[in-house]
C-alpha atoms as a PDB file:
ATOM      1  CA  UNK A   1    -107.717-125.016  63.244  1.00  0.00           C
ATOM      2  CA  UNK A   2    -104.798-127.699  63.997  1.00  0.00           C
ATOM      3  CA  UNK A   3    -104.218-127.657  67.917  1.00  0.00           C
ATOM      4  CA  UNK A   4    -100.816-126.225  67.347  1.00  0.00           C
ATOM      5  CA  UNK A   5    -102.530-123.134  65.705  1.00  0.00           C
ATOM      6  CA  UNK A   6    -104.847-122.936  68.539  1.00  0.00           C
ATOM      7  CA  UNK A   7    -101.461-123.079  71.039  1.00  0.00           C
ATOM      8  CA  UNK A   8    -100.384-120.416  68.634  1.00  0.00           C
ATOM      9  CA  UNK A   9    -103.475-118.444  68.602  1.00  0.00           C
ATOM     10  CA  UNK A  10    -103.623-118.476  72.875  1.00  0.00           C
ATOM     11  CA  UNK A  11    -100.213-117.192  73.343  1.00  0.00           C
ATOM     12  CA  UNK A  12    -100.743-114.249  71.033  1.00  0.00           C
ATOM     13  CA  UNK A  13    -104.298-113.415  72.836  1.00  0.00           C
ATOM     14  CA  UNK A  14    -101.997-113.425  75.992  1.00  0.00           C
ATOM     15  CA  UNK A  15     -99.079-110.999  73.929  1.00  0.00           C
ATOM     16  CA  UNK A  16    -101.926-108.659  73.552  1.00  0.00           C
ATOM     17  CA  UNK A  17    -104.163-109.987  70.888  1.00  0.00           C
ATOM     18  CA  UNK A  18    -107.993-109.771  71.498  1.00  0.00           C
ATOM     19  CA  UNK A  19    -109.217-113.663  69.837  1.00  0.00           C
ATOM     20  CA  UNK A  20    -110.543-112.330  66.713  1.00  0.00           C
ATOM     21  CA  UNK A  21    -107.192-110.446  66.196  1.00  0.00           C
ATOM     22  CA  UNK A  22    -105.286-113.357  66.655  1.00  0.00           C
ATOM     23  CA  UNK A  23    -108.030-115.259  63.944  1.00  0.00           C
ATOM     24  CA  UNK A  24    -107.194-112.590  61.490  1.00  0.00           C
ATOM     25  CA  UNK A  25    -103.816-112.707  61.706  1.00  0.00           C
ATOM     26  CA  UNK A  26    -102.966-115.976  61.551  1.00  0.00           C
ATOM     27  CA  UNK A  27    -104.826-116.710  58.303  1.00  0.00           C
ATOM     28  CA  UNK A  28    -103.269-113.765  56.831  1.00  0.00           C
ATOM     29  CA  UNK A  29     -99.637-114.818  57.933  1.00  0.00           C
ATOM     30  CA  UNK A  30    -100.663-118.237  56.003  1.00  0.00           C
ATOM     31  CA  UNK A  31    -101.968-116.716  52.981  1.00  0.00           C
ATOM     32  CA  UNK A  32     -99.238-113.080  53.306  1.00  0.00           C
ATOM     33  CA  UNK A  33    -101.772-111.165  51.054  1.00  0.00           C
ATOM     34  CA  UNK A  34    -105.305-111.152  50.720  1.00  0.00           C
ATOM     35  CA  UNK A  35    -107.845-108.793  50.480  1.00  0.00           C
ATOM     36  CA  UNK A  36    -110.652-108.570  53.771  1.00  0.00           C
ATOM     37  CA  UNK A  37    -113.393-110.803  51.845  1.00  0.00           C
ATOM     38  CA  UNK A  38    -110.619-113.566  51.272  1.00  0.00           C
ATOM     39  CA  UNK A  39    -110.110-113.277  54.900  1.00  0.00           C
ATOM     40  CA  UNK A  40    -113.045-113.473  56.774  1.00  0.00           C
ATOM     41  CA  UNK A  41    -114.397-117.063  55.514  1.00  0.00           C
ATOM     42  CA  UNK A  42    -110.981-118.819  56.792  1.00  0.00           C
ATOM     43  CA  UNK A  43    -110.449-117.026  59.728  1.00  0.00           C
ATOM     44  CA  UNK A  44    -114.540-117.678  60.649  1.00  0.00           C
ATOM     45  CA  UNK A  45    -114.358-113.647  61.471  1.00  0.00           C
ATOM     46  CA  UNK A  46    -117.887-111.676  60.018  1.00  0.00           C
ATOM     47  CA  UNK A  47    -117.103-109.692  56.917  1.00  0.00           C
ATOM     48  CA  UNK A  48    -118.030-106.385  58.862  1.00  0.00           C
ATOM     49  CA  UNK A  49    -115.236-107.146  61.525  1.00  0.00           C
ATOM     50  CA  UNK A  50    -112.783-108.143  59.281  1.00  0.00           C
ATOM     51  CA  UNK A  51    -112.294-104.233  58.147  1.00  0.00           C
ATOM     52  CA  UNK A  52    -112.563-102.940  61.846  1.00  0.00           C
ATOM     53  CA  UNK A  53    -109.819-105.937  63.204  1.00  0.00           C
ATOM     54  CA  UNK A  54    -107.241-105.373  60.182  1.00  0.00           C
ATOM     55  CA  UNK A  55    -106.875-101.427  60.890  1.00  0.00           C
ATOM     56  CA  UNK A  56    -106.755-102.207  64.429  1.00  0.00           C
ATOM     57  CA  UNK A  57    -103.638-104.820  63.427  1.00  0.00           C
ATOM     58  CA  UNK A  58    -102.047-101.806  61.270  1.00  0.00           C
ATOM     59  CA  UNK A  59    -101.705 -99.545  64.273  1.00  0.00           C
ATOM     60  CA  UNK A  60    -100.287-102.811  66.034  1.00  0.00           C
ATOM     61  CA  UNK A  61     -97.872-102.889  63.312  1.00  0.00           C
ATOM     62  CA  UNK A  62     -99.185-106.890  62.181  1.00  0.00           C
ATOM     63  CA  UNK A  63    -100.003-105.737  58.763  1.00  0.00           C
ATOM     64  CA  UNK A  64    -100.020-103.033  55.986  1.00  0.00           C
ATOM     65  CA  UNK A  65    -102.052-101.712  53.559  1.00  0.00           C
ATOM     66  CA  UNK A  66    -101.841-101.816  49.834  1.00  0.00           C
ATOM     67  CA  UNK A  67    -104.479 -99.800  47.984  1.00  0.00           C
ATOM     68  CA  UNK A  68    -104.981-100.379  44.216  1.00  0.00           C
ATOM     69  CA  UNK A  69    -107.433 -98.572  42.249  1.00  0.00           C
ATOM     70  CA  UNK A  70    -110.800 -98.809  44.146  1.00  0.00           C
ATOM     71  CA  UNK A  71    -109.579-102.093  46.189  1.00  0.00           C
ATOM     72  CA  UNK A  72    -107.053-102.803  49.190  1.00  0.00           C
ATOM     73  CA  UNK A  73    -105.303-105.349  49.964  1.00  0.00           C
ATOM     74  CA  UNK A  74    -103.655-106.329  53.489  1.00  0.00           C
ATOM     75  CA  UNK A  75     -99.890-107.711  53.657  1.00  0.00           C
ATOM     76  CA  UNK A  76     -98.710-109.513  56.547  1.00  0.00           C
ATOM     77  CA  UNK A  77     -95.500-107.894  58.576  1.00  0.00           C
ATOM     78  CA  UNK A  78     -92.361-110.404  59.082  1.00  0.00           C
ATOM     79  CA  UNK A  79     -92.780-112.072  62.515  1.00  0.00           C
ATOM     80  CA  UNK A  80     -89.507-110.723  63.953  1.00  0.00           C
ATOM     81  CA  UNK A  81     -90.754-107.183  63.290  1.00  0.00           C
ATOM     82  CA  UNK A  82     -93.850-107.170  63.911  1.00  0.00           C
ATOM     83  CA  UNK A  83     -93.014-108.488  67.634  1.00  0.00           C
ATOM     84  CA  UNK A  84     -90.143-106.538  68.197  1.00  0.00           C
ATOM     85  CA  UNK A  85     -92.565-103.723  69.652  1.00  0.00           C
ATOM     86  CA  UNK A  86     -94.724-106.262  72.168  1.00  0.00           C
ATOM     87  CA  UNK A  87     -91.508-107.581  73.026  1.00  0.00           C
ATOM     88  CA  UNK A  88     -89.564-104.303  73.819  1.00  0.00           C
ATOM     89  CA  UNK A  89     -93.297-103.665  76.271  1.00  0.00           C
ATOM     90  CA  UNK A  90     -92.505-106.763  78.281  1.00  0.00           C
ATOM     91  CA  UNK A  91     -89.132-105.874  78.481  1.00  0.00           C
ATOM     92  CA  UNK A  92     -90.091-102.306  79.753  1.00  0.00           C
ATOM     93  CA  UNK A  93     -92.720-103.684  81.858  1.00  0.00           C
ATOM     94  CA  UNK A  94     -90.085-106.879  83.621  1.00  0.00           C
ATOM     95  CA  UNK A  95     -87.762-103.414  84.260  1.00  0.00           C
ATOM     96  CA  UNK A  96     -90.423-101.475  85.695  1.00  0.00           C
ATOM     97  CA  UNK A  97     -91.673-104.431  88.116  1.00  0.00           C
ATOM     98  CA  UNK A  98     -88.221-105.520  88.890  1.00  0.00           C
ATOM     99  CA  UNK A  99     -87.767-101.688  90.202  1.00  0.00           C
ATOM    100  CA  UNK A 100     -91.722-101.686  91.993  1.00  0.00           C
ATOM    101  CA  UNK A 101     -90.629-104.909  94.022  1.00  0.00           C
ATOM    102  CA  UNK A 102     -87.862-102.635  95.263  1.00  0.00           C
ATOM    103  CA  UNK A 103     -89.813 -99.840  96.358  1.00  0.00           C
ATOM    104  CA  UNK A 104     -92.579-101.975  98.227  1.00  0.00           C
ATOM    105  CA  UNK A 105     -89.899-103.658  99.948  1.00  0.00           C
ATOM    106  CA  UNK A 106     -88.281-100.086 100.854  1.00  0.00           C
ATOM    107  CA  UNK A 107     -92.265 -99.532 102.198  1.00  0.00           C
ATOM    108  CA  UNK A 108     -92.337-102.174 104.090  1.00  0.00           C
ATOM    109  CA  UNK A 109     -89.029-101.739 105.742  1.00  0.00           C
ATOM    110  CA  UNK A 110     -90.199 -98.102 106.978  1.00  0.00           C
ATOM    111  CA  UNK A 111     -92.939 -99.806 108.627  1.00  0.00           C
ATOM    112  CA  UNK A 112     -90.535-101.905 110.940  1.00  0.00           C
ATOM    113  CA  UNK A 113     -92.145-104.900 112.716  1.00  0.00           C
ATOM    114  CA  UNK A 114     -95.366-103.435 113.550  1.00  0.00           C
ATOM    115  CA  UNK A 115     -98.198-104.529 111.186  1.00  0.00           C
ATOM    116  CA  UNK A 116    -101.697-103.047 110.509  1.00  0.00           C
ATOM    117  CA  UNK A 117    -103.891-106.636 111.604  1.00  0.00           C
ATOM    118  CA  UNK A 118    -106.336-106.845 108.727  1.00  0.00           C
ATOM    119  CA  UNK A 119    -109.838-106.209 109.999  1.00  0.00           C
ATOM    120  CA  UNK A 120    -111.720-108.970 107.340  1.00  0.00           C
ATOM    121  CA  UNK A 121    -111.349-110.972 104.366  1.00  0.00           C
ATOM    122  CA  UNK A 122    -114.068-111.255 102.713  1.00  0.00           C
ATOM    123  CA  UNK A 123    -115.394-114.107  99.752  1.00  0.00           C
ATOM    124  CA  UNK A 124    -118.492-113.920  98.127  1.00  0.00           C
ATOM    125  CA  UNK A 125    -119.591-115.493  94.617  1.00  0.00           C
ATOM    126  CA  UNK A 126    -121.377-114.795  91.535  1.00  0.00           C
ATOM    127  CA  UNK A 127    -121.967-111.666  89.316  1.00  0.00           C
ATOM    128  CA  UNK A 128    -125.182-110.415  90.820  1.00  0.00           C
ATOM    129  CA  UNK A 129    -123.332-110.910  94.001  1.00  0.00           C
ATOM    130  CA  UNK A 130    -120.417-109.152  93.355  1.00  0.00           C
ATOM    131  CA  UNK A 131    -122.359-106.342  91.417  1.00  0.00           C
ATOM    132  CA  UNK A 132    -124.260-105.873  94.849  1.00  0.00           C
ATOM    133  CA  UNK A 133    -121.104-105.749  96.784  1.00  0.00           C
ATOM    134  CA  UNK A 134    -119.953-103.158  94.423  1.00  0.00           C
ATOM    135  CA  UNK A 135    -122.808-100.685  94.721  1.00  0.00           C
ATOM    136  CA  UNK A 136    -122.735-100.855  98.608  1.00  0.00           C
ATOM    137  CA  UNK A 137    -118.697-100.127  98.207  1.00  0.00           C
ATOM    138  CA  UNK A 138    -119.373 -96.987  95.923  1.00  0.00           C
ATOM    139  CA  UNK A 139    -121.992 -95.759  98.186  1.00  0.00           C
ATOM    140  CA  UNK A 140    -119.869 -95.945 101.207  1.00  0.00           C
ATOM    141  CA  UNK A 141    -116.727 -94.369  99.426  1.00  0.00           C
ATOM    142  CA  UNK A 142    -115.742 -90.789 100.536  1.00  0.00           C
ATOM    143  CA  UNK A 143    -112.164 -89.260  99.156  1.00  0.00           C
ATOM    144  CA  UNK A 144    -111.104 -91.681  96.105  1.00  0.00           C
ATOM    145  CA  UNK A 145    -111.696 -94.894  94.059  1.00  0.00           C
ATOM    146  CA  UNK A 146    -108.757 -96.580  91.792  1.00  0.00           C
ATOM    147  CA  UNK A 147    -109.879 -99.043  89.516  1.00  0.00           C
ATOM    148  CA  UNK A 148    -108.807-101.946  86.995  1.00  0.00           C
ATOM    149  CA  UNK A 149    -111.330-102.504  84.567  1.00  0.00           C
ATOM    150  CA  UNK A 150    -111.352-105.489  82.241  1.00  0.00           C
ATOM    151  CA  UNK A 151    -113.338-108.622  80.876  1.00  0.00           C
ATOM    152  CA  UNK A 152    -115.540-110.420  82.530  1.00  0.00           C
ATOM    153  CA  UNK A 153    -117.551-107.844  84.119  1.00  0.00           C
ATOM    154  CA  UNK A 154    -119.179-108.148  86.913  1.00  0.00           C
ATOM    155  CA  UNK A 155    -121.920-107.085  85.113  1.00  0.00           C
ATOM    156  CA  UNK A 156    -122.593-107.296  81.768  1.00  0.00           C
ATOM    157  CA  UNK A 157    -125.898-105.975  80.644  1.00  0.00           C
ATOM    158  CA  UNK A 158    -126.649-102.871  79.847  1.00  0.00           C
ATOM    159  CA  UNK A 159    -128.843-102.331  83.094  1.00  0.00           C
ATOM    160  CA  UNK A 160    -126.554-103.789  85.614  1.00  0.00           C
ATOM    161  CA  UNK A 161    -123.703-101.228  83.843  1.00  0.00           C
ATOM    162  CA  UNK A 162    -125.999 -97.946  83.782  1.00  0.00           C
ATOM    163  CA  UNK A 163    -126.862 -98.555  87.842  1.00  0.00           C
ATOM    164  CA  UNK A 164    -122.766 -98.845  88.192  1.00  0.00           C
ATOM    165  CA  UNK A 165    -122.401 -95.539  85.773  1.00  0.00           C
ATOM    166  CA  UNK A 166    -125.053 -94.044  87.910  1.00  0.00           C
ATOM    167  CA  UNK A 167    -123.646 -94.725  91.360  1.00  0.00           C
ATOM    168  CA  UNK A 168    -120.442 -93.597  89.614  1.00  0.00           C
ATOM    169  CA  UNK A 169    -121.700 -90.349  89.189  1.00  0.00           C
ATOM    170  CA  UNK A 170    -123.168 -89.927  92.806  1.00  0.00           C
ATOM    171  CA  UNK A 171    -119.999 -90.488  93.815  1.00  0.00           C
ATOM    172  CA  UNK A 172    -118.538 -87.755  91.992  1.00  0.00           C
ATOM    173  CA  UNK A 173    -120.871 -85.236  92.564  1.00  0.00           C
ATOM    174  CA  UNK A 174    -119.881 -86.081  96.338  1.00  0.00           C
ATOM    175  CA  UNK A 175    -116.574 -84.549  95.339  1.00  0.00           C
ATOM    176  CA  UNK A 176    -114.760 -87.626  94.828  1.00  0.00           C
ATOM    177  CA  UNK A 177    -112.006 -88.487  92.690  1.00  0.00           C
ATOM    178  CA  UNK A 178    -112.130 -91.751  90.503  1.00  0.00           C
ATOM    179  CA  UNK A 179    -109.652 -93.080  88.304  1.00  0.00           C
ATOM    180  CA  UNK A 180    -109.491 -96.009  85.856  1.00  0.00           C
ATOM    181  CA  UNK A 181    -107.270 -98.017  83.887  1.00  0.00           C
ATOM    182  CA  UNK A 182    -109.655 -99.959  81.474  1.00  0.00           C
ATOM    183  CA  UNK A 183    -108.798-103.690  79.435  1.00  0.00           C
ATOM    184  CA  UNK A 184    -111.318-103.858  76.557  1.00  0.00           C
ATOM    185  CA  UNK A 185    -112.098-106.045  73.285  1.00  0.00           C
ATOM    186  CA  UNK A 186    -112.651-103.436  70.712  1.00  0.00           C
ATOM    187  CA  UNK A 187    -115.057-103.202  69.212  1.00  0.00           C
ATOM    188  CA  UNK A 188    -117.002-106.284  70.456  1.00  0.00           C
ATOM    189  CA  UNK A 189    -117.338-104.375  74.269  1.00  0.00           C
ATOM    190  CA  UNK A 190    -116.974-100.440  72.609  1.00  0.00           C
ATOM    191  CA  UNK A 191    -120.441-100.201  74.863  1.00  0.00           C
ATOM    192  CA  UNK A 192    -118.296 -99.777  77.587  1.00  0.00           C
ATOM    193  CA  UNK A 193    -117.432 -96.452  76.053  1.00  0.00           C
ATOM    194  CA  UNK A 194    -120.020 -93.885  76.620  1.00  0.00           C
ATOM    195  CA  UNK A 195    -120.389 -94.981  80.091  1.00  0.00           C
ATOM    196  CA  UNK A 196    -116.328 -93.788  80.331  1.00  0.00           C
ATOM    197  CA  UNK A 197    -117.490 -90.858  78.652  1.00  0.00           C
ATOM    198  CA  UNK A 198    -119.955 -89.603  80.497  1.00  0.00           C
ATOM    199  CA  UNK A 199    -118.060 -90.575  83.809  1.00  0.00           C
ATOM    200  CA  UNK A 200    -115.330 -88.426  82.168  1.00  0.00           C
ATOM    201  CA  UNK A 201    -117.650 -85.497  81.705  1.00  0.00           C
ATOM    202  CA  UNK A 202    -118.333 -84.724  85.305  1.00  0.00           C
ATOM    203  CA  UNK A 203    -115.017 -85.297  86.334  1.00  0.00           C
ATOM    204  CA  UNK A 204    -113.821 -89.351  86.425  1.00  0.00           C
ATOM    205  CA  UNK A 205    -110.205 -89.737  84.837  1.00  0.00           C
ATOM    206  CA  UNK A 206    -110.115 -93.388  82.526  1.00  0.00           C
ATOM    207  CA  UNK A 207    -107.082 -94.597  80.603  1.00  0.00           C
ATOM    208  CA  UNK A 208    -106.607 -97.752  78.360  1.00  0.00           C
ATOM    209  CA  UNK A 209    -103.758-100.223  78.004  1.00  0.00           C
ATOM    210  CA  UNK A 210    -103.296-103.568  76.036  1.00  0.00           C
ATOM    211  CA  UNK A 211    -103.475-105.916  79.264  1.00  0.00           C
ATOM    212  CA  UNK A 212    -104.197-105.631  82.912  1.00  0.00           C
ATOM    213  CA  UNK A 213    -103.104-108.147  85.581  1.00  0.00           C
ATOM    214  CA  UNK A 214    -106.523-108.723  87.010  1.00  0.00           C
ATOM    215  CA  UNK A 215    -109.436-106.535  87.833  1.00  0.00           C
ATOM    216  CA  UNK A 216    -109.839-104.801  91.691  1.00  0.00           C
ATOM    217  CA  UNK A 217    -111.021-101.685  93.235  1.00  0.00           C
ATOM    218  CA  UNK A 218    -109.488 -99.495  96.067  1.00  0.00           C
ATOM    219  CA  UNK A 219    -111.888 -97.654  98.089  1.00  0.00           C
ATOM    220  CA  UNK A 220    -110.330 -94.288 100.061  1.00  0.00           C
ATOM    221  CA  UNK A 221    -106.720 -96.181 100.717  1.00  0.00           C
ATOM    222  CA  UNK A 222    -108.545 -98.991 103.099  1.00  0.00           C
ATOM    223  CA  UNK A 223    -110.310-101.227 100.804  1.00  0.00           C
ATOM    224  CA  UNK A 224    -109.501-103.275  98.231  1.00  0.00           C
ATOM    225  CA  UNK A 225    -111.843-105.588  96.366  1.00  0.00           C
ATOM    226  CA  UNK A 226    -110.352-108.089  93.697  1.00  0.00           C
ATOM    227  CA  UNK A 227    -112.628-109.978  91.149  1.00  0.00           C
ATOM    228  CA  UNK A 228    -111.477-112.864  89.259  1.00  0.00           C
ATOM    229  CA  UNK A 229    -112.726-115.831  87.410  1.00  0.00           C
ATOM    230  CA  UNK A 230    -114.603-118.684  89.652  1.00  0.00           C
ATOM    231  CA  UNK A 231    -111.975-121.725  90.903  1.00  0.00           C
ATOM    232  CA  UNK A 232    -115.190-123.104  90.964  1.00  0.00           C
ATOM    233  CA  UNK A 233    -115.487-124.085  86.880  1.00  0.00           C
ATOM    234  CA  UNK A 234    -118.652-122.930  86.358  1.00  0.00           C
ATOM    235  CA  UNK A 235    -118.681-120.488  83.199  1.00  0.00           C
ATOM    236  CA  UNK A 236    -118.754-116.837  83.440  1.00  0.00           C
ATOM    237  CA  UNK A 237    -119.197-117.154  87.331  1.00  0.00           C
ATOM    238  CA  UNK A 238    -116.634-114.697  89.530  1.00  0.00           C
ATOM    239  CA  UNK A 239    -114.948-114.791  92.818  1.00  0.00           C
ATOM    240  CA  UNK A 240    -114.767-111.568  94.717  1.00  0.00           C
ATOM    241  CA  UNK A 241    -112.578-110.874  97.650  1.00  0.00           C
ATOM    242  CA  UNK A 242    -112.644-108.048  99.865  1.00  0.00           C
ATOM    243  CA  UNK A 243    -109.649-107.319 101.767  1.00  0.00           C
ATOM    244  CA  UNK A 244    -110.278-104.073 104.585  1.00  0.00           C
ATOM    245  CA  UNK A 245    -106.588-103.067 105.385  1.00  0.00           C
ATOM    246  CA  UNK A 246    -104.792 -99.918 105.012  1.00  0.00           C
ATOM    247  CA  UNK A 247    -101.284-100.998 104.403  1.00  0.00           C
ATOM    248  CA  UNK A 248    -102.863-104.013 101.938  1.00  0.00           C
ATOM    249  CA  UNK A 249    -104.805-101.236  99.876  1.00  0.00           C
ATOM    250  CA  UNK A 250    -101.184 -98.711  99.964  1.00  0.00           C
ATOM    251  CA  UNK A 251     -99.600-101.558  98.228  1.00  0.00           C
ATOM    252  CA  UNK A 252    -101.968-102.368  95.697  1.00  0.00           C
ATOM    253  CA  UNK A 253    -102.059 -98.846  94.813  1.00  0.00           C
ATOM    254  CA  UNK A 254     -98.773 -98.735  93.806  1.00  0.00           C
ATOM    255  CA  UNK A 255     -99.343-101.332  91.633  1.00  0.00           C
ATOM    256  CA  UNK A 256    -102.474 -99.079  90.255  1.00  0.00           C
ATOM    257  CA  UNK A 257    -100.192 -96.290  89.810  1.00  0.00           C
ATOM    258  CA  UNK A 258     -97.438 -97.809  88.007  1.00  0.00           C
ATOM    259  CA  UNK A 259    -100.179 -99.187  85.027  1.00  0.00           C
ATOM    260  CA  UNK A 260    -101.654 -95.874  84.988  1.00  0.00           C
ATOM    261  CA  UNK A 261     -98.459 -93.704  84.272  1.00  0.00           C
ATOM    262  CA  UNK A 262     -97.997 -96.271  81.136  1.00  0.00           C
ATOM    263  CA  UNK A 263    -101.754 -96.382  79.947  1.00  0.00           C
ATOM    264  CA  UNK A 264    -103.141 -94.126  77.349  1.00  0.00           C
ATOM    265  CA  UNK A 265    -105.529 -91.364  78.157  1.00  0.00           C
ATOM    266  CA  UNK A 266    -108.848 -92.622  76.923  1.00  0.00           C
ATOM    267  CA  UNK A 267    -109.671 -89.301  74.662  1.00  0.00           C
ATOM    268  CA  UNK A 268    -106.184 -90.081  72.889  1.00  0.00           C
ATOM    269  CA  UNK A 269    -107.285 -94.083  72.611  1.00  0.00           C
ATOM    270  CA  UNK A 270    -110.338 -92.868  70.494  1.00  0.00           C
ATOM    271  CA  UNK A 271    -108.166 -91.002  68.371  1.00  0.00           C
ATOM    272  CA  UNK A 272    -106.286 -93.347  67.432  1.00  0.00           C
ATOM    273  CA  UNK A 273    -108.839 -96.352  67.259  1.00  0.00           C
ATOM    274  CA  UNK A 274    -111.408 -93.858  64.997  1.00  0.00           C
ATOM    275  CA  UNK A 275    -113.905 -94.434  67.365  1.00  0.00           C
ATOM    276  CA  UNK A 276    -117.433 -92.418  66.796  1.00  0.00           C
ATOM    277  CA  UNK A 277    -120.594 -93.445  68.857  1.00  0.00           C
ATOM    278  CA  UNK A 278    -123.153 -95.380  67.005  1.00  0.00           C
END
């Protein structure tokens, strides 16, 4: 792949493209038809995911389907229309953020010149790290949690997720309330799902949307914890801060709440992704 392509391929991971998506893609929009087995060589994709990443591009609106006898074959949409839909998002979105900056600022002027002093900021690195940080958080939490969830996690085995899950649930059978807005690559992270499920089941509220602006936590309106890639450029490492003040968490969940009136309920996401547990 030229270095333009790869410029090419980044931008449309950051329009909403998962990597494989934009793979697929791409060598369809070079060759405009081709069937899924003359795909998945060029694009380096596995045959298995080519099927799975083209019907996720049809409900994108990237491509269409042309079935012929016992075969199909996978057209690529014009550009201009195929974008028209992301592009009329970030439009919506730029609007809606444009109109959130106005009603922090209206919050803050209610709150005149007296500030809430923030107790402690807090740093702390590493996954294991930050996974312990989490657990204490969740343990401590009484009324609520708010969450962005997307890739890296903290945590991404299957243990370190279950004892997450599992504090989850403790949580909830305290009689709190937890929602979610979740950022996943389907179906390379779809583990993520039965965990939401089950969380779901006794009570935990989860939506989806295309892209997230980073991940954080708010615990009960006074804490907020935000997790994002290391400074530090070492691979897969995170950098966690913990911020304890009231006003600080009001704001950010705001920002929770305007992402969550625009996200898709998670029961509607499987629906329209086909989704059935292995």
């Amino acid at each position: 792949m030229t270095i333009n392509n790869l410029q090419i391929l980044e931008r449309l991971v950051r329009l909403g493209m998962n990597e494989r998506e934009a793979k697929v893609y791409l060598t369809l929009l070079y060759k405009k038809s081709a069937t899924a087995a003359e795909l998945h060589i060029p694009s380096g994709i596995p045959r298995t995911k080519v099927y799975e990443i083209l019907k996720s591009l049809i409900q994108k609106g990237f491509c269409r389907e042309r079935k012929s006898g016992n075969g199909r074959t996978y057209e690529v949409v014009e550009p201009k229309s195929a974008l028209a839909q992301p592009i009329r998002m970030l439009e919506s979105r730029l609007e809606d953020a444009g109109q959130l900056i106005e009603e922090l600022e209206s919050l803050a002027a209610l709150s005149g010149d007296v500030m809430e002093p923030i107790e402690y900021v807090e740093i702390f690195y590493g996954k294991e790290t930050i996974h312990r940080h989490y657990i204490r958080l969740i343990r401590g939490a009484q009324k609520e949690i708010l969450g962005f969830g997307r890739p890296p996690y903290t945590f991404d085995t299957r243990e370190g997720a279950a004892e997450q899950i599992q504090e989850s649930i403790n949580f909830l059978t305290r009689n709190g309330t937890s929602r979610w807005v979740y950022e996943f690559n389907y179906p390379e992270q779809d583990w993520i799902i039965p965990g939401l499920l089950k969380g779901q089941e006794i009570g935990a509220r989860f939506r989806v949307t295309d892209s997230l602006p980073m991940k954080m936590v708010i615990f009960d309106q006074r804490e907020v914890l935000i997790i994002q890639k290391s400074a530090m450029n070492v691979p897969d490492e995170m950098t966690n801060a913990l911020i304890k003040n009231g006003a600080i968490a009001g704001a950010f969940s705001l920002l929770f709440e305007f992402f969550w009136n625009q996200a898709t309920e998670l029961d509607e996401w499987i629906k329209l992704h086909h989704y059935a547990p292995g």
